[in-house]
C-alpha atoms as a PDB file:
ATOM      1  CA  UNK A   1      -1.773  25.415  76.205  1.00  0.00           C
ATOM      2  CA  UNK A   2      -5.411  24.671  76.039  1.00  0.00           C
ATOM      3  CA  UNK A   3      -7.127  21.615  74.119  1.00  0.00           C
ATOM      4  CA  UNK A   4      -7.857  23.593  71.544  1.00  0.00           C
ATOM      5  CA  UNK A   5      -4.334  25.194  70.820  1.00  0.00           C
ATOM      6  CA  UNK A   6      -3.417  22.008  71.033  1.00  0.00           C
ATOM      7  CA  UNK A   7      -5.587  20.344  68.045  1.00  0.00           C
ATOM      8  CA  UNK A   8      -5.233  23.671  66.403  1.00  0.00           C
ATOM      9  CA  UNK A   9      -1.373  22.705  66.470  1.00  0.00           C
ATOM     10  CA  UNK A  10      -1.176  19.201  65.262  1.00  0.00           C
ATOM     11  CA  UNK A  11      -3.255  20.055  62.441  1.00  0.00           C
ATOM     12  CA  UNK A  12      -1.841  22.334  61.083  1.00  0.00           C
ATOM     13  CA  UNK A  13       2.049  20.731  61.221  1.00  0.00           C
ATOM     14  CA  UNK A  14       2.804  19.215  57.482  1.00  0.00           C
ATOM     15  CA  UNK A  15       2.038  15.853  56.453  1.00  0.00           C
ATOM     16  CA  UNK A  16       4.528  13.532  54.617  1.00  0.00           C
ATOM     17  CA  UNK A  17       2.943  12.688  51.282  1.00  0.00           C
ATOM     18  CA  UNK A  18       1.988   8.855  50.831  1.00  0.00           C
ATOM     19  CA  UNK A  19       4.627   6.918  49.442  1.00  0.00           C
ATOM     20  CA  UNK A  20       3.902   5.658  45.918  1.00  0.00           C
ATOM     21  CA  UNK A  21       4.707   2.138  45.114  1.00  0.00           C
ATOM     22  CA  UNK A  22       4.477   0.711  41.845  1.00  0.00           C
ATOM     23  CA  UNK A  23       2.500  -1.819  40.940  1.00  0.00           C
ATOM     24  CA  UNK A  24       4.127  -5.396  40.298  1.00  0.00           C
ATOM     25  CA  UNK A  25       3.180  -7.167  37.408  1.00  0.00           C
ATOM     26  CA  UNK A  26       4.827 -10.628  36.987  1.00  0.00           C
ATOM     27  CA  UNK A  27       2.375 -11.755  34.292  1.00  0.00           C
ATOM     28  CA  UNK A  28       3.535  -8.831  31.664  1.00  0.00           C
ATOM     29  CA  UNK A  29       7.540 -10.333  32.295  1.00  0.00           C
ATOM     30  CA  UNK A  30       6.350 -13.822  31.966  1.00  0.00           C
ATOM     31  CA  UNK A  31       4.554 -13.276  28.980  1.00  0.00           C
ATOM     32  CA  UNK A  32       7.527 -10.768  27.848  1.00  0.00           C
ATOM     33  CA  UNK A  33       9.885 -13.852  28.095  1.00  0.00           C
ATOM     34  CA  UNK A  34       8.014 -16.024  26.643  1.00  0.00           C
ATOM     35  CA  UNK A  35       7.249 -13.754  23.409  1.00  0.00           C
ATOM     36  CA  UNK A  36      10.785 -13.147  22.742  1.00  0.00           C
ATOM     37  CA  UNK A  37      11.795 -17.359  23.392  1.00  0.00           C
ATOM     38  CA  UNK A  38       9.180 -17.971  20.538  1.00  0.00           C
ATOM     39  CA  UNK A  39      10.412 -14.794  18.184  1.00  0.00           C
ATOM     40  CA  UNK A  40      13.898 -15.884  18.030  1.00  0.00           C
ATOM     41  CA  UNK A  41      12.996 -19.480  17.874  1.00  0.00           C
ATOM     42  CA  UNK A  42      10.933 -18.635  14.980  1.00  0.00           C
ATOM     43  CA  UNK A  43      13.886 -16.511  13.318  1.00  0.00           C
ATOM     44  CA  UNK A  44      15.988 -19.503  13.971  1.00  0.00           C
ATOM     45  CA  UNK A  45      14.178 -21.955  12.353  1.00  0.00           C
ATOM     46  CA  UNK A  46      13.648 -19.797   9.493  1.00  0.00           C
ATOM     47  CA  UNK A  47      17.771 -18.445   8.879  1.00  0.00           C
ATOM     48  CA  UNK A  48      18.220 -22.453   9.151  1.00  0.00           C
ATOM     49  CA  UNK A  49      16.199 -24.216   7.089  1.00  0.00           C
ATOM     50  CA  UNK A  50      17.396 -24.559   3.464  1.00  0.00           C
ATOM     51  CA  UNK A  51      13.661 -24.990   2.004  1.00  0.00           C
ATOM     52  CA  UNK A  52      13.619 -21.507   2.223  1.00  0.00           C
ATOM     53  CA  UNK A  53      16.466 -21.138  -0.552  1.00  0.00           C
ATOM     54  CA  UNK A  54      17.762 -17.787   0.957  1.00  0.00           C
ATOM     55  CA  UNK A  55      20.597 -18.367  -1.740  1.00  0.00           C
ATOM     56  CA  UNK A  56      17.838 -17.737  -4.678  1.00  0.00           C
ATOM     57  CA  UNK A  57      16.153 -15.327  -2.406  1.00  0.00           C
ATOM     58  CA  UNK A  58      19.189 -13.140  -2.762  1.00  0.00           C
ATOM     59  CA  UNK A  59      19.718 -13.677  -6.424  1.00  0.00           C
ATOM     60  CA  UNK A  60      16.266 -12.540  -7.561  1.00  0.00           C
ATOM     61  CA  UNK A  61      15.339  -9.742  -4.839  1.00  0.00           C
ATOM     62  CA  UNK A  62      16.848  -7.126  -7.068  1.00  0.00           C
ATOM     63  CA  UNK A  63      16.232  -8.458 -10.197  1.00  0.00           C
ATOM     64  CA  UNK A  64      15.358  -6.530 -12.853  1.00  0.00           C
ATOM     65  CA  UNK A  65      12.195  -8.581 -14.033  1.00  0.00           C
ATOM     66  CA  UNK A  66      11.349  -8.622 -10.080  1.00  0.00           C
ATOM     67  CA  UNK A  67      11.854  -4.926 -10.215  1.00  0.00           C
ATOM     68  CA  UNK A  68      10.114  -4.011 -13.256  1.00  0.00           C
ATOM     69  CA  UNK A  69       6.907  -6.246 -11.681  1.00  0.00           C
ATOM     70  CA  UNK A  70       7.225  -3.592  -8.490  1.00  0.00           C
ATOM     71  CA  UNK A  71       7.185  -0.903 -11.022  1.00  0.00           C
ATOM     72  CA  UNK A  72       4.044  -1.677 -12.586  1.00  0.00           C
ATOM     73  CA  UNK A  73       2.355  -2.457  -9.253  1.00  0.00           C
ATOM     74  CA  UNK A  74       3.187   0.710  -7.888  1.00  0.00           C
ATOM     75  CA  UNK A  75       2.145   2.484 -10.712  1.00  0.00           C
ATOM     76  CA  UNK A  76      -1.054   1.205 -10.681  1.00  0.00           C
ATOM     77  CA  UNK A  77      -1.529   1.258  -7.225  1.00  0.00           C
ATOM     78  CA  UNK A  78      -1.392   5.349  -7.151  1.00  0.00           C
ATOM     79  CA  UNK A  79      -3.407   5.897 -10.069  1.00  0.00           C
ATOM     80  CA  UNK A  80      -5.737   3.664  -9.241  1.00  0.00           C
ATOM     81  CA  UNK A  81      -6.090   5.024  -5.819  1.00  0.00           C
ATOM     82  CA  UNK A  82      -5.786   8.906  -7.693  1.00  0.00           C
ATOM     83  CA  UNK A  83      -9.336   7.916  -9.609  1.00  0.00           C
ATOM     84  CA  UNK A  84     -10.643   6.079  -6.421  1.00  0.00           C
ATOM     85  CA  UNK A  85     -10.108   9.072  -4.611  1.00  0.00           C
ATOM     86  CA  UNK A  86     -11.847  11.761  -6.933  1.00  0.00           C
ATOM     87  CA  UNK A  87     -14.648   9.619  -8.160  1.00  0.00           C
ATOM     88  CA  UNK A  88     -15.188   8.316  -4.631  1.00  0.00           C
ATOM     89  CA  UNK A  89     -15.134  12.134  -2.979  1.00  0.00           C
ATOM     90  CA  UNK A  90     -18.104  12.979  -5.724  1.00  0.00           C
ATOM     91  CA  UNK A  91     -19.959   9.879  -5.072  1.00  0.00           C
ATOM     92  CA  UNK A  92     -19.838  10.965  -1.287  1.00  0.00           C
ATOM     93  CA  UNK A  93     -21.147  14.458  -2.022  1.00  0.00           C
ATOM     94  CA  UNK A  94     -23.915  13.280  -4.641  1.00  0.00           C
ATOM     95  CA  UNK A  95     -25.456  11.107  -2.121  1.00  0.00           C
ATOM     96  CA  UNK A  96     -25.864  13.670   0.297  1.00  0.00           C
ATOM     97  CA  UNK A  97     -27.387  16.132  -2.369  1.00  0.00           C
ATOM     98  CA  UNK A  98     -30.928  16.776  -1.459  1.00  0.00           C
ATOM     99  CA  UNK A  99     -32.135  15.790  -4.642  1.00  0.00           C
ATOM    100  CA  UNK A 100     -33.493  11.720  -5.118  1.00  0.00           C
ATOM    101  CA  UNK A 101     -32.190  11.008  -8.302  1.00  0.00           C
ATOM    102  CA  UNK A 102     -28.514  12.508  -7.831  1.00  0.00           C
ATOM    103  CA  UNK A 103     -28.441  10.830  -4.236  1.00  0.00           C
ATOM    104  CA  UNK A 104     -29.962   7.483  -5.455  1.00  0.00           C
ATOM    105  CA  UNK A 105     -27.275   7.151  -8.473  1.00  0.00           C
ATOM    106  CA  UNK A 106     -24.801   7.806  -5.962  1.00  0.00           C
ATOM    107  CA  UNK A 107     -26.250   4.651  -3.461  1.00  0.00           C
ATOM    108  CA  UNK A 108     -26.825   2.677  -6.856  1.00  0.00           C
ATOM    109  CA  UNK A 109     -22.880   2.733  -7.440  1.00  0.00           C
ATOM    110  CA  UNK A 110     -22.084   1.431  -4.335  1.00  0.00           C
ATOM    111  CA  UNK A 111     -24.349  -0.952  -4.209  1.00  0.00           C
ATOM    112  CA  UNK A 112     -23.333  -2.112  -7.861  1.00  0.00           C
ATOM    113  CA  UNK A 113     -19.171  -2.584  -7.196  1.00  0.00           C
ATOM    114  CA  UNK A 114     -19.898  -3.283  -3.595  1.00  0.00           C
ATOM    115  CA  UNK A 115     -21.763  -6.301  -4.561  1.00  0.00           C
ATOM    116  CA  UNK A 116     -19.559  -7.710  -7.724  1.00  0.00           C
ATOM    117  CA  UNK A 117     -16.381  -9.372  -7.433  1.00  0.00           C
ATOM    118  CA  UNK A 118     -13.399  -7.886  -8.341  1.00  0.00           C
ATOM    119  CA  UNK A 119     -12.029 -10.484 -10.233  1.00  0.00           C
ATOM    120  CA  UNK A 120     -15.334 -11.035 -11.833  1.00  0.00           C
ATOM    121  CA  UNK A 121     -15.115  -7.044 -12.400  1.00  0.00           C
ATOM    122  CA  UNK A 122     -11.702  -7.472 -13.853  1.00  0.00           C
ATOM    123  CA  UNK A 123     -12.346 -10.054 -16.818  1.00  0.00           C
ATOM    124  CA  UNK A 124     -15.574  -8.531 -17.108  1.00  0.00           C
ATOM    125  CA  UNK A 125     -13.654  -5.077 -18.209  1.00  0.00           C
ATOM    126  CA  UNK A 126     -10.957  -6.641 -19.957  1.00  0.00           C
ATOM    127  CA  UNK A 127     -13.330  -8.710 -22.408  1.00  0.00           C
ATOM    128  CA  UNK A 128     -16.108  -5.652 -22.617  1.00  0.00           C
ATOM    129  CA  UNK A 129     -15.457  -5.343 -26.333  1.00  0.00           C
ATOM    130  CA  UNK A 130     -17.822  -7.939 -26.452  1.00  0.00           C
ATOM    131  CA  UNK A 131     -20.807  -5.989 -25.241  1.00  0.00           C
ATOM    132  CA  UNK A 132     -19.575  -2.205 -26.126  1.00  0.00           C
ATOM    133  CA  UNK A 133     -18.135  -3.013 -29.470  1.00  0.00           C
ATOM    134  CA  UNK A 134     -16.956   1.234 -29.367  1.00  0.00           C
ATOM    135  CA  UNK A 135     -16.491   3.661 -26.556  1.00  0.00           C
ATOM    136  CA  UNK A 136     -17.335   7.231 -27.142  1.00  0.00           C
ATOM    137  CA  UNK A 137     -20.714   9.587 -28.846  1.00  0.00           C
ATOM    138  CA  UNK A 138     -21.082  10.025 -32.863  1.00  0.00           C
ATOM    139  CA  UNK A 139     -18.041  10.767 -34.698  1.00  0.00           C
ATOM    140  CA  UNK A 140     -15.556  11.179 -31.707  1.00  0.00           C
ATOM    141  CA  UNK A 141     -15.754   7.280 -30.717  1.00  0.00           C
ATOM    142  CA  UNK A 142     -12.523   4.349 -31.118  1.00  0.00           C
ATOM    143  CA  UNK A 143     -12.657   0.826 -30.933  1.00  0.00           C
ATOM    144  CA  UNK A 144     -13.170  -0.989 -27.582  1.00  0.00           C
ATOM    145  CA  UNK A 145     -10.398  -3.633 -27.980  1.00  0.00           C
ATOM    146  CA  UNK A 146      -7.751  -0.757 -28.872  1.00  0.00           C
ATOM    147  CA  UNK A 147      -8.719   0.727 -25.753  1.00  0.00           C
ATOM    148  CA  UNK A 148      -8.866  -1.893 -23.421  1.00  0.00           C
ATOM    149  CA  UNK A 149      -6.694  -4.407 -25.391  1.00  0.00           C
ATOM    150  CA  UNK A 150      -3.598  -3.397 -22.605  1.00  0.00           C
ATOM    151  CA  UNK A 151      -4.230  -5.271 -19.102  1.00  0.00           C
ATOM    152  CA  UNK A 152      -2.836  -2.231 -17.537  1.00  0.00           C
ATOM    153  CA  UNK A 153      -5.362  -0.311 -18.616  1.00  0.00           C
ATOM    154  CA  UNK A 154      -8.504  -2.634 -17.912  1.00  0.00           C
ATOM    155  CA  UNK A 155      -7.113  -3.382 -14.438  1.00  0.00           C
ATOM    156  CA  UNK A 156      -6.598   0.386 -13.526  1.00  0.00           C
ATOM    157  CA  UNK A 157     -10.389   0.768 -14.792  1.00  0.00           C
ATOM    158  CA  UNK A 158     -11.564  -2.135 -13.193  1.00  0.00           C
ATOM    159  CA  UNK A 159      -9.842  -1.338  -9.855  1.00  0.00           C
ATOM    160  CA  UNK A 160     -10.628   2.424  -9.998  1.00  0.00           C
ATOM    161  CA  UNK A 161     -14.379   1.936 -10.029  1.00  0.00           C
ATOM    162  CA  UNK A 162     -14.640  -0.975  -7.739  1.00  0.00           C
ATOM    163  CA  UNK A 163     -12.729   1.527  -4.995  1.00  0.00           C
ATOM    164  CA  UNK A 164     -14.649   4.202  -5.377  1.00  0.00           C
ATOM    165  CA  UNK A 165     -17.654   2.527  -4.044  1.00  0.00           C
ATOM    166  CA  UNK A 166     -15.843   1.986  -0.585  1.00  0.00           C
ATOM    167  CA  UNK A 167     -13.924   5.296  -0.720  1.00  0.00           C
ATOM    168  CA  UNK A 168     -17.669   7.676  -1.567  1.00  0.00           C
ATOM    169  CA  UNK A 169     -18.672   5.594   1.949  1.00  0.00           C
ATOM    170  CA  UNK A 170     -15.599   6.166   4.081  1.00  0.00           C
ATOM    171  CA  UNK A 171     -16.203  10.476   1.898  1.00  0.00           C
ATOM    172  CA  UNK A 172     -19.324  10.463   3.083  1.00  0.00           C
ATOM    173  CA  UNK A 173     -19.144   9.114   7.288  1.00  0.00           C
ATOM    174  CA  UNK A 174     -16.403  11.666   7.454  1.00  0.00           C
ATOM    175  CA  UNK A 175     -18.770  14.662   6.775  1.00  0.00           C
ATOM    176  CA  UNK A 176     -21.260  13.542   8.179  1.00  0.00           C
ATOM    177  CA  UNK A 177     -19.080  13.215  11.310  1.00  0.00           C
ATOM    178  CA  UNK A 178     -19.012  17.451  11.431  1.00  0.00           C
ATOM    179  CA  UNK A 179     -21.535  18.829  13.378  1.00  0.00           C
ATOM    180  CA  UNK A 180     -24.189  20.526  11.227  1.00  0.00           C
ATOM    181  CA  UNK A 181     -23.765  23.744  13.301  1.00  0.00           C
ATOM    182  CA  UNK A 182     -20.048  24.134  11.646  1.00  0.00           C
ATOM    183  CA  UNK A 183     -21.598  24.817   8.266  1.00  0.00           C
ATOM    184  CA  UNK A 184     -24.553  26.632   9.279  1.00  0.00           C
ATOM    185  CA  UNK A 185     -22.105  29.269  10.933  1.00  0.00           C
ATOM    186  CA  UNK A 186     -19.964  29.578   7.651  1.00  0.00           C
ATOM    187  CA  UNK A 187     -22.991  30.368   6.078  1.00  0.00           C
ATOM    188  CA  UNK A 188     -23.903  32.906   8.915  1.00  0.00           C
ATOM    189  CA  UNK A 189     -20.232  34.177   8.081  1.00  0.00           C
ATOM    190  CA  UNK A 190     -21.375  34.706   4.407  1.00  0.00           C
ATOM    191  CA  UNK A 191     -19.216  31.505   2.726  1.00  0.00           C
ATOM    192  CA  UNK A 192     -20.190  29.820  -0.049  1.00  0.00           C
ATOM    193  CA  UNK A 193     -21.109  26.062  -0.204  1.00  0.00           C
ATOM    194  CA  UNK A 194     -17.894  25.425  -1.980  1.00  0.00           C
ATOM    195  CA  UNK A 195     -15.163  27.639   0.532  1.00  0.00           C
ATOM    196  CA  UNK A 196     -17.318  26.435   3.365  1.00  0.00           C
ATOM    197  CA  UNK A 197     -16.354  22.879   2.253  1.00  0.00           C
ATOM    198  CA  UNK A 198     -12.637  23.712   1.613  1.00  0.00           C
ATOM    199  CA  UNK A 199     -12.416  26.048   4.838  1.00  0.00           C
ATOM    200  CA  UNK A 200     -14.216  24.154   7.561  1.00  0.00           C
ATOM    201  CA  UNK A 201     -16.067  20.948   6.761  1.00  0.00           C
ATOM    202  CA  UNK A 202     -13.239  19.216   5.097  1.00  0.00           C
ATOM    203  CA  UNK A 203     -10.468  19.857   7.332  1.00  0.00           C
ATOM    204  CA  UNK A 204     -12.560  18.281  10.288  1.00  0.00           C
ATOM    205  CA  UNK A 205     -13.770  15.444   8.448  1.00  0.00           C
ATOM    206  CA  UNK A 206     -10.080  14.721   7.260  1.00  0.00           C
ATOM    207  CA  UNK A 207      -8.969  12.959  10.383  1.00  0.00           C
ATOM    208  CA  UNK A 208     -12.167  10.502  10.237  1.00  0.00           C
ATOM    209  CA  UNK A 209     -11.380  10.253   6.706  1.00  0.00           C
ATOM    210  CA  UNK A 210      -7.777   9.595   6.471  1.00  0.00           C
ATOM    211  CA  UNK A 211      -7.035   6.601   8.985  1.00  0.00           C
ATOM    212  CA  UNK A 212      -9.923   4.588   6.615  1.00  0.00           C
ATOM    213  CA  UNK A 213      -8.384   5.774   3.286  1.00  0.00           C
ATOM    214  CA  UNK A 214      -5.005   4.828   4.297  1.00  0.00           C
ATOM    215  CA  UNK A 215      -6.034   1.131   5.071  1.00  0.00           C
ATOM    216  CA  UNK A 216      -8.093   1.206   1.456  1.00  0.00           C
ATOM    217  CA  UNK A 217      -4.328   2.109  -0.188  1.00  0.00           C
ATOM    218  CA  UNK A 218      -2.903  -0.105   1.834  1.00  0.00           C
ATOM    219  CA  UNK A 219      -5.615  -2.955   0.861  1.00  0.00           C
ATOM    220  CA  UNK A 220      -5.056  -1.650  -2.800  1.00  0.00           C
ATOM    221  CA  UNK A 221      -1.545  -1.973  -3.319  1.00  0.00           C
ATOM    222  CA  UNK A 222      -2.219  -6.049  -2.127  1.00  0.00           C
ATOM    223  CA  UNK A 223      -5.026  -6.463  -4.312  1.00  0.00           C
ATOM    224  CA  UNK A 224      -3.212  -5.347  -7.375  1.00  0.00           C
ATOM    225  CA  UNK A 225      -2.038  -9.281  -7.676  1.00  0.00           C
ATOM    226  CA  UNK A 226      -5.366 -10.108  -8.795  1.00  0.00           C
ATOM    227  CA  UNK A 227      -4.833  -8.684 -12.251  1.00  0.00           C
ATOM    228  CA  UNK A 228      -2.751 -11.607 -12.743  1.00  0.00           C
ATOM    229  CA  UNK A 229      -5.680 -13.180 -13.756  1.00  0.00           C
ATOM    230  CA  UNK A 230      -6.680 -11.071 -17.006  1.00  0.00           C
ATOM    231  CA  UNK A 231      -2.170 -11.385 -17.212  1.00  0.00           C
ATOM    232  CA  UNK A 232      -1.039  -7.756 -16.131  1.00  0.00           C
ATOM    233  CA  UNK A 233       3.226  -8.022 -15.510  1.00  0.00           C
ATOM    234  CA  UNK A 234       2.393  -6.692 -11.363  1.00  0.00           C
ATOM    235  CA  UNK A 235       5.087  -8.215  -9.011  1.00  0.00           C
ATOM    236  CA  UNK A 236       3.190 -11.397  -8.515  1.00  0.00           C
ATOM    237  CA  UNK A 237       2.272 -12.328 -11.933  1.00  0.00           C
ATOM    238  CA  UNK A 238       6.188 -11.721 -12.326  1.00  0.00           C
ATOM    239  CA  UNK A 239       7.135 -13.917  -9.626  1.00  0.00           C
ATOM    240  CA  UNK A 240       4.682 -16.226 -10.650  1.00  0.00           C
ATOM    241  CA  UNK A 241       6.489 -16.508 -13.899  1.00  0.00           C
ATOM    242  CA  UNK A 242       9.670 -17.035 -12.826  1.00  0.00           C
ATOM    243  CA  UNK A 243       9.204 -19.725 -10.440  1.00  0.00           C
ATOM    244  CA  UNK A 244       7.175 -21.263 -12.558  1.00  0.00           C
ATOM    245  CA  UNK A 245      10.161 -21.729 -14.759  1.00  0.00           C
ATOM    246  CA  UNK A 246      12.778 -22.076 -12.482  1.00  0.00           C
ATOM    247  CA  UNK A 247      10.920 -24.023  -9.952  1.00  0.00           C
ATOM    248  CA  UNK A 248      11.886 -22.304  -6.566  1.00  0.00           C
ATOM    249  CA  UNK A 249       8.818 -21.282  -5.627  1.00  0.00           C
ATOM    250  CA  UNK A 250       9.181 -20.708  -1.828  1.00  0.00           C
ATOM    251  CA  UNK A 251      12.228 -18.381  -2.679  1.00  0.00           C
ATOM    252  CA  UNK A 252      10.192 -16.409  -5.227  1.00  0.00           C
ATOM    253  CA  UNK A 253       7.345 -16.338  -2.589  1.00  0.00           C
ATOM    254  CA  UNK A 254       9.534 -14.850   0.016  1.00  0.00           C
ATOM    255  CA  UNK A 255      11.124 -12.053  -2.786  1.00  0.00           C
ATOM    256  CA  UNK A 256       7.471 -11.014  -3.516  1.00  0.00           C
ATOM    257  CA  UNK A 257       6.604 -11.256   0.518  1.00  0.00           C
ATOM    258  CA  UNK A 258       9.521  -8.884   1.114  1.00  0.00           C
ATOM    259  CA  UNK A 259       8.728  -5.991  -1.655  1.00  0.00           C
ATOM    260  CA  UNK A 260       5.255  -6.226  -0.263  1.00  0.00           C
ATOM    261  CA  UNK A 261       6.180  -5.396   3.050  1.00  0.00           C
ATOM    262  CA  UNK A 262       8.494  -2.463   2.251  1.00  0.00           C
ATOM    263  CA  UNK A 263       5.586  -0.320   0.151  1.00  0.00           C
ATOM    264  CA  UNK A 264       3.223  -1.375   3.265  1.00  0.00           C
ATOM    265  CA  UNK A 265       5.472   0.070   5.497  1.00  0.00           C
ATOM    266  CA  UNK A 266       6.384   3.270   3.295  1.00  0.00           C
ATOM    267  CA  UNK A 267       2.858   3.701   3.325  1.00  0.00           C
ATOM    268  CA  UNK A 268       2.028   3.492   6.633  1.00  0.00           C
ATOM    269  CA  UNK A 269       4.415   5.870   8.011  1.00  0.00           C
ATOM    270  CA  UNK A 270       3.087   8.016   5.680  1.00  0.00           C
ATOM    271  CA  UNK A 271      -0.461   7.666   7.047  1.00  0.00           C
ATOM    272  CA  UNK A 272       0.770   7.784  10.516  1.00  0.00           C
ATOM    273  CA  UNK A 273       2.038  11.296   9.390  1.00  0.00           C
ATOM    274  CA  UNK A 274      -0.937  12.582   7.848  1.00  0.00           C
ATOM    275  CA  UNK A 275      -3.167  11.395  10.651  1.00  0.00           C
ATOM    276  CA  UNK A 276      -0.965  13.490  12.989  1.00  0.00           C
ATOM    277  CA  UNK A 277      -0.882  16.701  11.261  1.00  0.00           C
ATOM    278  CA  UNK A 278      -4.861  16.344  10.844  1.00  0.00           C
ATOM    279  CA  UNK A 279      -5.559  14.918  13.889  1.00  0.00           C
ATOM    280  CA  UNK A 280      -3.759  17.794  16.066  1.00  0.00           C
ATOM    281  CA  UNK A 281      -5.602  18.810  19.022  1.00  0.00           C
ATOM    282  CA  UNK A 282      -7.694  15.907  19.210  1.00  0.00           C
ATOM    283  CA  UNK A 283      -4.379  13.344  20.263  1.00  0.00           C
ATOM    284  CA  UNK A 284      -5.518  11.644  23.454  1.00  0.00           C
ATOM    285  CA  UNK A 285      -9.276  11.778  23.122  1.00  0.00           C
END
């Protein structure tokens, strides 16, 4: 066999592929071990210490003045979120209109509830029969303080226009996210401005939108304690009440704490949802 038969031989005979070896990482266990040491020492200290008055904790959780509290914060969570939404979506496409005036109202809005307080915003609404005596044109007008003489409705104003602002902002980055090119071509395809919206801008711009959106509801439903201040029943003017009376406030604190954390949670499985049926194809970008 010549030299050449020979190297023409050995290379062509199969290799073994290279043995793979994970990598150790003693850190990640350490840290690992430590984590969970501190969690249960944590839950620990927590099932065992009577200042937390778990007794009370369980006598009030399902109450029905807790529960009616929940009620009302729920319910004004959505609807608030329903007008923050709509007004916020037409905000977003008004300052993108081409024309000054309708795009400078838009940025004037935002600016406006971006920049006040929302407690400010809140009393502000609640005590407006002071400055708009009646709300409506001519004939077809009623008096401020019937309107606006129910918390529930001053704080679902209040909180419906101050959201808006943030929502027309969060509206408007996610079309502007879609490439111009996608509208141009449903034009080309003979759409209208309106189906070309529905049909291709809006679906895209959904996944930038929704993440944002669902931290805003999230940020709402938490915020809704403020309208303790102008005395709206939510569940922490409710707790607030209670313990105020009864004097177990840490209990009360933790009952409120706990309802909190189950509509956050509802909530942001829901989002997680919606982000994955909008977000399809893009998962792992």
């Amino acid at each position: 066999m010549t030299q050449t038969e020979s190297l023409t031989t050995h290379s062509a005979a199969p290799t073994a592929p290279p043995k793979v070896v994970s990598r150790r990482h003693p850190g990640r266990w350490v840290a690992v071990v430590l984590i969970l040491g501190l969690a249960l020492a944590i839950i620990r200290w927590a099932v065992t210490n009577d200042g937390f008055g778990w007794g009370d904790f369980r006598e009030y959780l399902f109450d029905p003045l807790i529960l009616d509290g929940l009620e009302n914060t729920i319910v004004l969570t959505l609807l608030a979120e329903a007008i923050s939404l709509v007004l916020g979506a037409l905000l977003a496409v008004m300052r993108m209109n081409e024309n000054k005036v309708i795009s400078g109202f838009s940025f004037a809005y935002a600016w406006f509830f971006r920049g006040v307080p929302l407690t400010v915003l809140l009393i502000f609404v609640f005590f407006s029969a002071a400055v708009l005596p009646r709300v409506g044109w001519g004939s077809v007008s009623m008096d401020t303080n019937d309107l606006l003489s129910s918390p529930f409705l001053a704080a679902l104003i209040a909180f419906g226009l101050n959201d808006a602002a943030y929502t027309s902002e969060i509206v408007r980055a996610g079309l502007m996210s879609v490439p111009a090119g996608q509208t141009e071509a449903a034009y080309a395809l003979g759409m209208s401005p309106a189906k070309a919206m529905r049909r291709i801008v809006l679906p895209q711009a959904l996944r930038i939108i929704i993440p944002p959106v669902g931290n805003a509801f999230i940020s709402m439903l938490k915020l809704t304690s403020i309208a303790t201040v102008i005395g709206f029943g939510e569940l922490m003017n409710t707790v607030r009440s209670v313990y105020s009376s009864e004097f177990n406030t840490i209990p009360l604190l933790l009952v409120a704490t706990f309802w909190y954390l189950v509509l956050t949670t509802v909530l942001s499985i829901g989002q997680h949802y919606i982000e994955r049926h909008y977000g399809k194809g893009f998962q792992g970008r």
